[in-house]
Protein backbone atom coordinates (compact mmCIF):
# COMPACT_ATOMS: atom_id res chain seq x y z
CA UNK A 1 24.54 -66.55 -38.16
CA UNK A 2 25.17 -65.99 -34.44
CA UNK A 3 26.26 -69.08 -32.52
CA UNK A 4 24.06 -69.58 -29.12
CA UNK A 5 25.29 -71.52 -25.79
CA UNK A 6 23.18 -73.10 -23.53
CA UNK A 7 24.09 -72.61 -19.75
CA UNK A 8 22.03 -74.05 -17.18
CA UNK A 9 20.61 -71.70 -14.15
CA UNK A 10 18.18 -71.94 -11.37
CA UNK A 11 16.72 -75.10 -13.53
CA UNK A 12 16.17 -73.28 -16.49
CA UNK A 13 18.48 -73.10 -19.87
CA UNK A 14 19.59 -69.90 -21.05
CA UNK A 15 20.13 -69.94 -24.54
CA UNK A 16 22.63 -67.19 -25.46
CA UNK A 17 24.79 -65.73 -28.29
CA UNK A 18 28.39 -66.48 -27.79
CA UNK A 19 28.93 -62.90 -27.30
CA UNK A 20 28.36 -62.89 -23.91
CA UNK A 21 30.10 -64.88 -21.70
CA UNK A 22 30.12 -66.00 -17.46
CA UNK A 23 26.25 -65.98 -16.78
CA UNK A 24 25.59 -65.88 -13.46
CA UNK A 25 22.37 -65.48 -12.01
CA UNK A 26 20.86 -62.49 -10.41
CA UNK A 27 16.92 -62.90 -9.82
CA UNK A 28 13.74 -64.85 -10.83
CA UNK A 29 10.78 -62.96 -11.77
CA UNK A 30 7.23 -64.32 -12.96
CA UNK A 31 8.13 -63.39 -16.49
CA UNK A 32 11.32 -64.52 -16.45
CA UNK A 33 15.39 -65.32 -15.51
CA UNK A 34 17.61 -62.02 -14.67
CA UNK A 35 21.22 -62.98 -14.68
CA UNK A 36 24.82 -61.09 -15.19
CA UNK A 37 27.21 -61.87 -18.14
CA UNK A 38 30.15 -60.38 -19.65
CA UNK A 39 29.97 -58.69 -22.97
CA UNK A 40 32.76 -59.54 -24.65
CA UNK A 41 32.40 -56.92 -27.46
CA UNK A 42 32.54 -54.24 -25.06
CA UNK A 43 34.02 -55.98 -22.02
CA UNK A 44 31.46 -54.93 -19.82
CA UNK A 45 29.01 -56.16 -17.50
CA UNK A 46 25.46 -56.60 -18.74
CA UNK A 47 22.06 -57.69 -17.20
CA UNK A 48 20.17 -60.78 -19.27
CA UNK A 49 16.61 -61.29 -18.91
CA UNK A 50 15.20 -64.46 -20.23
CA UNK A 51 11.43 -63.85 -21.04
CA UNK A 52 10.42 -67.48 -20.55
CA UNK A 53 7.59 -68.69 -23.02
CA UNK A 54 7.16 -64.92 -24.51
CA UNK A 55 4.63 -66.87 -26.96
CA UNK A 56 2.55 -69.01 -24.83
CA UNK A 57 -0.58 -67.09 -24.82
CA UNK A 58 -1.28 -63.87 -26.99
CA UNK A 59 -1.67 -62.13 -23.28
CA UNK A 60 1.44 -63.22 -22.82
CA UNK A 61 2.53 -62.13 -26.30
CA UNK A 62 1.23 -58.62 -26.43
CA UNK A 63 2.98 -58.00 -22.82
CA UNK A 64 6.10 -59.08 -24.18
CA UNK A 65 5.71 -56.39 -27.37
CA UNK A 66 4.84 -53.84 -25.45
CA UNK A 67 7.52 -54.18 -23.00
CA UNK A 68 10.16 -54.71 -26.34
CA UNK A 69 8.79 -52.20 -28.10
CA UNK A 70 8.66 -49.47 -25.02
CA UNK A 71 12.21 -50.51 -24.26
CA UNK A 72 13.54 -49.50 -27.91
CA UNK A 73 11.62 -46.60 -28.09
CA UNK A 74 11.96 -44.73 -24.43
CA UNK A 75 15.44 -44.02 -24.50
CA UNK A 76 16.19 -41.63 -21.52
CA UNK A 77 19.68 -41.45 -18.28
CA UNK A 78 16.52 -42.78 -15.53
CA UNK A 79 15.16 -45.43 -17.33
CA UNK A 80 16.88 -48.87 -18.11
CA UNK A 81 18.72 -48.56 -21.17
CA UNK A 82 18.29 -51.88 -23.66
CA UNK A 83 21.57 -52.63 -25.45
CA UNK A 84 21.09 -55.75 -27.62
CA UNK A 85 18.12 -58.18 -27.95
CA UNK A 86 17.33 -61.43 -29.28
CA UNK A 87 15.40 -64.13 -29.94
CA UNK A 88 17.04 -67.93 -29.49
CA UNK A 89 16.28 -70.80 -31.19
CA UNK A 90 14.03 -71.63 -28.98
CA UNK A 91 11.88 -68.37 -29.44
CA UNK A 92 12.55 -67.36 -25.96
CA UNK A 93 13.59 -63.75 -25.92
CA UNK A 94 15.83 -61.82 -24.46
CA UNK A 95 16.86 -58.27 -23.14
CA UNK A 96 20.34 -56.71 -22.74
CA UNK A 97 20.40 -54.09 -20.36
CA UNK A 98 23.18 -52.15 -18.04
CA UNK A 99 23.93 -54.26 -15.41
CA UNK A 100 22.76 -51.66 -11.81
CA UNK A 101 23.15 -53.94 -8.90
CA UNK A 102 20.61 -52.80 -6.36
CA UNK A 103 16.99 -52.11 -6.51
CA UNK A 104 15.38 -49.74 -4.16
CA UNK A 105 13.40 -52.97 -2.40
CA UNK A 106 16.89 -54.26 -1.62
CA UNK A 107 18.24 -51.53 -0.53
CA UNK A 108 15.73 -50.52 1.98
CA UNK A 109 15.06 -54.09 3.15
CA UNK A 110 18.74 -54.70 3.53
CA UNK A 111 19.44 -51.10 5.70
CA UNK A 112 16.14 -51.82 7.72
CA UNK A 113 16.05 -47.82 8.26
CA UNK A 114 15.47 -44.63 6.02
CA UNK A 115 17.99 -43.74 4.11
CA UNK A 116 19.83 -40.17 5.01
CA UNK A 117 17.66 -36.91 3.65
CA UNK A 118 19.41 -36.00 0.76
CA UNK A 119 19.45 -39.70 -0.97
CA UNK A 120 15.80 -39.23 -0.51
CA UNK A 121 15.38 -35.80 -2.33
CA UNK A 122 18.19 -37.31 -5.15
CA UNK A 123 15.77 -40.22 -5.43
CA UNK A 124 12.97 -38.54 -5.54
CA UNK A 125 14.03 -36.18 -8.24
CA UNK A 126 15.12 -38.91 -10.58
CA UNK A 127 11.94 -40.59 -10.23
CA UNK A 128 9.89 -37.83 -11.04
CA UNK A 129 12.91 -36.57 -14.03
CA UNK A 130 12.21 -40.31 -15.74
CA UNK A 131 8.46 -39.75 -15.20
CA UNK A 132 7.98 -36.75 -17.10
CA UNK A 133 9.47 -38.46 -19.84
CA UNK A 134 7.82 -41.37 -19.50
CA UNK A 135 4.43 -39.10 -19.36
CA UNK A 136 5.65 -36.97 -21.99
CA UNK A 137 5.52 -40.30 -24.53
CA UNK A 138 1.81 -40.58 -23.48
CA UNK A 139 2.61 -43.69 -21.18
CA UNK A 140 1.85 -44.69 -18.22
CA UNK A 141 3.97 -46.53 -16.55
CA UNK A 142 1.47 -48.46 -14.52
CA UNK A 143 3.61 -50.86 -12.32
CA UNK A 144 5.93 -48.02 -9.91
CA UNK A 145 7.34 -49.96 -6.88
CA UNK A 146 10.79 -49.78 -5.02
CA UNK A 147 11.68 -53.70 -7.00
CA UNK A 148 11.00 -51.92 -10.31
CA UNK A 149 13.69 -48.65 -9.50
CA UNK A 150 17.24 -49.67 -9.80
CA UNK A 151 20.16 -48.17 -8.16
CA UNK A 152 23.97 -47.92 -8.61
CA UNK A 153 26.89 -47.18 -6.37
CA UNK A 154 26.84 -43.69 -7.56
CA UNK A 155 22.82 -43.48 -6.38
CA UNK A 156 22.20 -43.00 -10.48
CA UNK A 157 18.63 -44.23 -10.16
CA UNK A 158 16.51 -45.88 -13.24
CA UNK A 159 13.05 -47.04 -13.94
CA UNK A 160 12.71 -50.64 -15.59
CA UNK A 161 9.86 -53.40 -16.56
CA UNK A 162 7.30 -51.99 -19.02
CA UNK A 163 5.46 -54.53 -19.90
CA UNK A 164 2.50 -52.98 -18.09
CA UNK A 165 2.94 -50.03 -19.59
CA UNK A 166 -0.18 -47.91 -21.33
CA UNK A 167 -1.63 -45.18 -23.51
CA UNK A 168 -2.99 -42.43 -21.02
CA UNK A 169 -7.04 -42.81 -20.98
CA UNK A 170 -6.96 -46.05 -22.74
CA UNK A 171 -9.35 -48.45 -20.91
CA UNK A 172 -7.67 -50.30 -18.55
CA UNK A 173 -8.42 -53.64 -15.93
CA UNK A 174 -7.95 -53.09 -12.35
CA UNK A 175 -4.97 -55.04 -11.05
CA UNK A 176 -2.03 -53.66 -11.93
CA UNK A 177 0.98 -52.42 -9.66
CA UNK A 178 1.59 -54.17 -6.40
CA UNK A 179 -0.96 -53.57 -3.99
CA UNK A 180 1.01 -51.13 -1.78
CA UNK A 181 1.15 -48.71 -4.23
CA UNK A 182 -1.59 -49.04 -5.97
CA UNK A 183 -3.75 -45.74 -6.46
CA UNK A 184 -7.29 -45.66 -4.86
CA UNK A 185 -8.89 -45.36 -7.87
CA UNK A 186 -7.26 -47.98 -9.64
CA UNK A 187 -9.18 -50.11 -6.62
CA UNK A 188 -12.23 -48.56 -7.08
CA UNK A 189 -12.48 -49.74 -10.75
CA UNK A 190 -12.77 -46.92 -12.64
CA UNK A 191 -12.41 -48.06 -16.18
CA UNK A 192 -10.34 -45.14 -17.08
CA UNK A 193 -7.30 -43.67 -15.91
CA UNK A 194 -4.38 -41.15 -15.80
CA UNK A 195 -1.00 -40.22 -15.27
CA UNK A 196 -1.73 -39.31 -11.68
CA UNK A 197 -2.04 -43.56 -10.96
CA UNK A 198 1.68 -43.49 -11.35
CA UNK A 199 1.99 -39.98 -9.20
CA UNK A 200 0.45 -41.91 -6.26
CA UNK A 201 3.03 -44.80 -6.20
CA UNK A 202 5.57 -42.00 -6.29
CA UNK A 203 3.75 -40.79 -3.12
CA UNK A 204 3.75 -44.07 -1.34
CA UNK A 205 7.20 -44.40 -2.74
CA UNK A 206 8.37 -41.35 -1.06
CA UNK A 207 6.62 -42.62 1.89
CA UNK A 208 8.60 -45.24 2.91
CA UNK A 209 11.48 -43.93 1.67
CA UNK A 210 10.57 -41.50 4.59
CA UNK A 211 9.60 -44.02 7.06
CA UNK A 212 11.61 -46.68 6.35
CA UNK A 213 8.40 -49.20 6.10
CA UNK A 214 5.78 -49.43 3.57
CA UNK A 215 2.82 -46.78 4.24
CA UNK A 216 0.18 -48.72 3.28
CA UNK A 217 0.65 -53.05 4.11
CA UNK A 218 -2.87 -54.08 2.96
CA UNK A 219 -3.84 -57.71 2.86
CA UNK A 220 -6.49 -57.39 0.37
CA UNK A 221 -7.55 -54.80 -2.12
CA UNK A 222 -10.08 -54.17 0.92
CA UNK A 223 -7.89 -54.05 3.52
CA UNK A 224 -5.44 -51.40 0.95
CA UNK A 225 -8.23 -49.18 0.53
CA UNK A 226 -9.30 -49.37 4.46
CA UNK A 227 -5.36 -48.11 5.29
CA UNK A 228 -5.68 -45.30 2.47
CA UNK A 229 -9.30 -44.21 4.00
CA UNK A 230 -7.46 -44.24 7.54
CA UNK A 231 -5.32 -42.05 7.16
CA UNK A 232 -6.52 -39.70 4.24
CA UNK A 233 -10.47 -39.85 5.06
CA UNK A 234 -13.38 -41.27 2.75
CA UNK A 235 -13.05 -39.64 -0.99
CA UNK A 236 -14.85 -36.65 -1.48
CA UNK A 237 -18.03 -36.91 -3.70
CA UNK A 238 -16.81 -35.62 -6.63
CA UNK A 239 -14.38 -38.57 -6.57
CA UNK A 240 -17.18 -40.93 -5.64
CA UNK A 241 -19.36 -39.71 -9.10
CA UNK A 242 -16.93 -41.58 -10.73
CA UNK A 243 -17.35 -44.61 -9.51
CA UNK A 244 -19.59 -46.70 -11.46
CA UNK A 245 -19.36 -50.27 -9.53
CA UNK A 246 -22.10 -50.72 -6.92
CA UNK A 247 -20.04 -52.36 -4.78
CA UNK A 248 -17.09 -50.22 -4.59
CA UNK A 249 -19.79 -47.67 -3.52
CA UNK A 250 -21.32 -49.67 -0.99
CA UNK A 251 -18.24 -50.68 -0.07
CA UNK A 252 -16.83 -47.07 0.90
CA UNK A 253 -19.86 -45.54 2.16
CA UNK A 254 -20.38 -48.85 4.74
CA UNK A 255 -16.83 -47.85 5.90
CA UNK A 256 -16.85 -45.26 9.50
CA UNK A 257 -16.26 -41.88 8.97
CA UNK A 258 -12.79 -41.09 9.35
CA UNK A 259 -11.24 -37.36 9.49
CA UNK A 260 -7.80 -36.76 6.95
CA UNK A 261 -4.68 -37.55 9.87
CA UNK A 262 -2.25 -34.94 9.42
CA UNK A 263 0.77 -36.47 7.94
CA UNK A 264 2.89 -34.30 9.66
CA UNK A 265 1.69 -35.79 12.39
CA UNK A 266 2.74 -39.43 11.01
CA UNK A 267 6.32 -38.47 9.36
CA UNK A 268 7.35 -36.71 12.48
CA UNK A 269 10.94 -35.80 12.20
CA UNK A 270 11.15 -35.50 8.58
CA UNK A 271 11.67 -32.91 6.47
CA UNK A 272 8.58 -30.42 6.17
CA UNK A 273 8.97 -30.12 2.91
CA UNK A 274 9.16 -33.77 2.01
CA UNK A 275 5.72 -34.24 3.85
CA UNK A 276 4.46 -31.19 1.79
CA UNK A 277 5.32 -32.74 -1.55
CA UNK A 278 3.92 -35.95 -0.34
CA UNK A 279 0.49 -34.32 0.58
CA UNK A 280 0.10 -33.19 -3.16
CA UNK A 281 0.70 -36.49 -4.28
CA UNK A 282 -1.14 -38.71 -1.79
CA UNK A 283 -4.19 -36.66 -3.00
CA UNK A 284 -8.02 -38.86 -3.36
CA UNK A 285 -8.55 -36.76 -6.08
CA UNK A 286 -6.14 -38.19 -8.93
CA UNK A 287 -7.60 -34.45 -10.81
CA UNK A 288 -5.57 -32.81 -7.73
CA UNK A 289 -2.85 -34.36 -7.48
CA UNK A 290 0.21 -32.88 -8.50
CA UNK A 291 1.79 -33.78 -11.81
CA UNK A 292 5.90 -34.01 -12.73
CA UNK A 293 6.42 -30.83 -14.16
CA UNK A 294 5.05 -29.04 -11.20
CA UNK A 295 6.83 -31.76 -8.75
CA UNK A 296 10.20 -31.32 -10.49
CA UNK A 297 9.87 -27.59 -9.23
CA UNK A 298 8.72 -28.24 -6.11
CA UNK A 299 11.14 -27.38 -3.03
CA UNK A 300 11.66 -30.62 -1.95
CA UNK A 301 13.68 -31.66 -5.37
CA UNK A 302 13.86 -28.03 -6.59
CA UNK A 303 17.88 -28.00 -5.77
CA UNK A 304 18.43 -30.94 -8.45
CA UNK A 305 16.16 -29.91 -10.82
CA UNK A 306 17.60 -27.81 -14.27
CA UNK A 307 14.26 -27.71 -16.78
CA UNK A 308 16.88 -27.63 -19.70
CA UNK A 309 18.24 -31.10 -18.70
CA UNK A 310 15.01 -32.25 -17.95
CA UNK A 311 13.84 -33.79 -21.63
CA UNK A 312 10.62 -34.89 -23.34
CA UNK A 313 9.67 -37.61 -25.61
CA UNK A 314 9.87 -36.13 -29.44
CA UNK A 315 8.72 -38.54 -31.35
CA UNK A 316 4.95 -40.49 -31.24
CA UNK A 317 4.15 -44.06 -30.35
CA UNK A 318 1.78 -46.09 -32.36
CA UNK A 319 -0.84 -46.99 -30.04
CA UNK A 320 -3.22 -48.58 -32.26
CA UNK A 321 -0.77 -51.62 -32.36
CA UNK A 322 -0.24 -52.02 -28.85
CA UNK A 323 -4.02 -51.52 -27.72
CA UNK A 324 -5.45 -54.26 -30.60
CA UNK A 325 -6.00 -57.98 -30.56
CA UNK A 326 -3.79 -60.24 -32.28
CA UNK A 327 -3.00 -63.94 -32.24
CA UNK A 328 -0.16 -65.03 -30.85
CA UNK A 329 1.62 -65.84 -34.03
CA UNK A 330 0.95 -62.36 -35.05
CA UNK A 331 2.29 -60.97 -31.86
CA UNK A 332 5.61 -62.81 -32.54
CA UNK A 333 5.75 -61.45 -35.92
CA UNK A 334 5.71 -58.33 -34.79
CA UNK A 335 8.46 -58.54 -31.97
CA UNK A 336 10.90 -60.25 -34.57
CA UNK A 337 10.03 -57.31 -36.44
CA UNK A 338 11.11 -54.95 -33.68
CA UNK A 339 14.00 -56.64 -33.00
CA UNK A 340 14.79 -56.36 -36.15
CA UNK A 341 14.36 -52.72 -36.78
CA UNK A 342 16.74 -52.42 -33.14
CA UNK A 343 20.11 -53.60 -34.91
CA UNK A 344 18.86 -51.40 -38.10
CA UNK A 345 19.42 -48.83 -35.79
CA UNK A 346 15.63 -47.42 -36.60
CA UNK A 347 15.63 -46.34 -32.62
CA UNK A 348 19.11 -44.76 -32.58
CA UNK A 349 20.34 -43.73 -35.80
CA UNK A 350 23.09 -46.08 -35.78
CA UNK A 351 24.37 -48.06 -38.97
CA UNK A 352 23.01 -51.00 -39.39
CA UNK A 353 24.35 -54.70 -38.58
CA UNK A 354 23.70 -56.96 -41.35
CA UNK A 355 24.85 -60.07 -39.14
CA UNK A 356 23.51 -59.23 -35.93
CA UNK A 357 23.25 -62.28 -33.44
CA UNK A 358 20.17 -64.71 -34.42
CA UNK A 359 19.54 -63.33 -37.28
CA UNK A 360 18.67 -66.46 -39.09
CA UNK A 361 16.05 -67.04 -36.52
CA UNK A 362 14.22 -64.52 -38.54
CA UNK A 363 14.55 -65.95 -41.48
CA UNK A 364 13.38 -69.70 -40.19
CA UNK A 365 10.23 -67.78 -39.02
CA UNK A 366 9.23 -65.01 -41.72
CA UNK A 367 11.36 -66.56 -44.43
CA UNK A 368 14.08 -64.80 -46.17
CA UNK A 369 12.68 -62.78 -48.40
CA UNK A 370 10.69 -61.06 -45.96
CA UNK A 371 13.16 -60.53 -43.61
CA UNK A 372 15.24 -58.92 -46.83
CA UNK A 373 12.73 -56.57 -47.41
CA UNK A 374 12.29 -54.95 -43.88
CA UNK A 375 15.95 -55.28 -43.10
């Protein structure tokens, strides 16, 4: 049985294995602590997020599965790669990732202007390479912002946090990525949606990677869907159709008439075929907007992009355990049970540990039998 140390950080304990060594913190988020540590196995640098109170609520419960569970099984060079996990004694759990020590937020708030072209198209391409996959597992990813796309000092570039993550079509609630990229639809509350929600943050990604400023700085969902109408014009009534809320309808048809601006016209200077690629994303019409495949070969990206190093999610996700309703004691049983079926080396064919770090946790929760059986 692992030993844990407790080490005190922006008033809150971290309650690690004795593996990992030096914490030093990095970032508070609303789920959770991100901090840096030392692996002393491998001698290398790690990331720690502390999911604080992963149990309180079975909301809270089921978001912390899915994110655990998405985590093991998406396993790709642009998405954060998860290299241990546990749960402490005090059933707070936590991730092990590579430690990448920018985000794209930080990076453009800290240059206060656009980056030079071709870190844009290199960004870009990544994006849209760890989409595909992402897409390809029948997820979406839900939550795209600059914050959520780390960076190293090579410009590698990954995708991280899915705990919003979701089964393409499944019904969904409105509120989900950060109001400046959030898809029009998504605001118009349409109960279902696609792939093309995350295409549009790319868009508005690309955007102010382009401008250096965020394309769309609404104050409200109102005010966010005002910008979008701006600049793009009202939706077209096929997209309207499908729009069963009253108000949303009101809403957009009480709004002036405004003709599509030409966003040639607004990204003056940059590269033509940046603002093409942009105009097949930033598309009303999430049916019309361009998907990953078809932006991977797109001009823009198209000197990066090699199809055969451009994989696809070959095995299938259980969504009927992720979509259903469970207490919160039940979610918990079912993230020790992931955690436990990571260091069996289920998700990467690797031999198993039989005294992996917290261990006994397991067995004070399910009981040892149990825990003998599945491991």
């Amino acid at each position: 049985m692992a030993n844990f140390v407790k080490t005190e950080l922006m008033g809150t304990t971290l309650e690690t294995t004795d593996r990992y060594s030096d914490l030093k913190p990095r970032g508070l988020g609303a789920s959770g602590i991100i901090c840096s540590a030392t692996d002393t196995t491998s001698k290398e640098t790690v990331a720690i997020k502390k999911i604080m109170n992963p149990f309180a609520t079975s909301g809270v419960a089921k978001r912390t599965y899915r994110e655990v569970h998405m985590l093991c099984n998406l396993r790709h060079d642009n998405l954060i790669n998860l290299r241990d996990i546990f749960i402490s004694p005090s059933e707070d759990v936590y991730l092990v990732t590579d430690l990448v020590q920018m985000d794209l937020h930080h990076l453009l708030q800290s240059t206060k202007k656009p980056p030079e072209g071709q870190f844009i198209q290199f960004f870009t391409y990544q994006i849209l390479r760890g989409l595909k996959f992402i897409h390809s597992a029948g997820v979406i990813h839900r939550d795209l912002k600059p914050s959520n796309i780390l960076i190293n000092e090579n410009c590698d570039l990954k995708i991280c946090d899915f705990g919003l993550a979701r089964e393409k079509d499944e019904q969904m609630t409105g509120y989900v990525t950060t109001r400046y990229y959030r898809a029009p639809e998504v605001m118009l509350t349409w109960q279902r949606y696609t792939y093309a929600v995350d295409i549009w943050s790319v868009g508005c990604i690309l955007a102010e990677l382009l401008r250096g400023q965020v394309l769309f700085p609404g104050k409200d969902h109102v005010h966010q869907l005002t910008l979008i109408i701006e600049l793009l014009g009202k939706p077209p009534k096929e997209v309207m159709d499908t729009v069963y809320s009253k108000n949303a309808l009101d809403f957009v048809e009480g709004l002036p008439d405004h003709k599509p601006k030409s966003l040639a016209s607004v990204f003056k200077g940059a590269d033509p075929q940046a603002v093409d690629l942009l105009e097949k994303m930033l598309v009303l019409d999430p049916a019309k907007r361009i998907n990953t495949e078809d932006g991977l070969a797109h001009p823009y990206v198209a000197m990066y992009s090699e199809p055969e190093d451009e994989p696809i999610f070959d095995k299938q996700i259980d969504w009927s355990l992720l979509e259903s309703e469970k207490s919160e004691d039940e979610w918990k049983t079912h993230i020790y049970f992931e955690v436990l079926r990571y260091h069996r080396g289920a998700y990467n064919g690797e031999v198993p540990d039989d005294s992996f770090e917290g261990k006994g946790n397991f067995e004070g929760w399910l009981g040892k039998e149990m825990v003998s059986e599945t491991y």
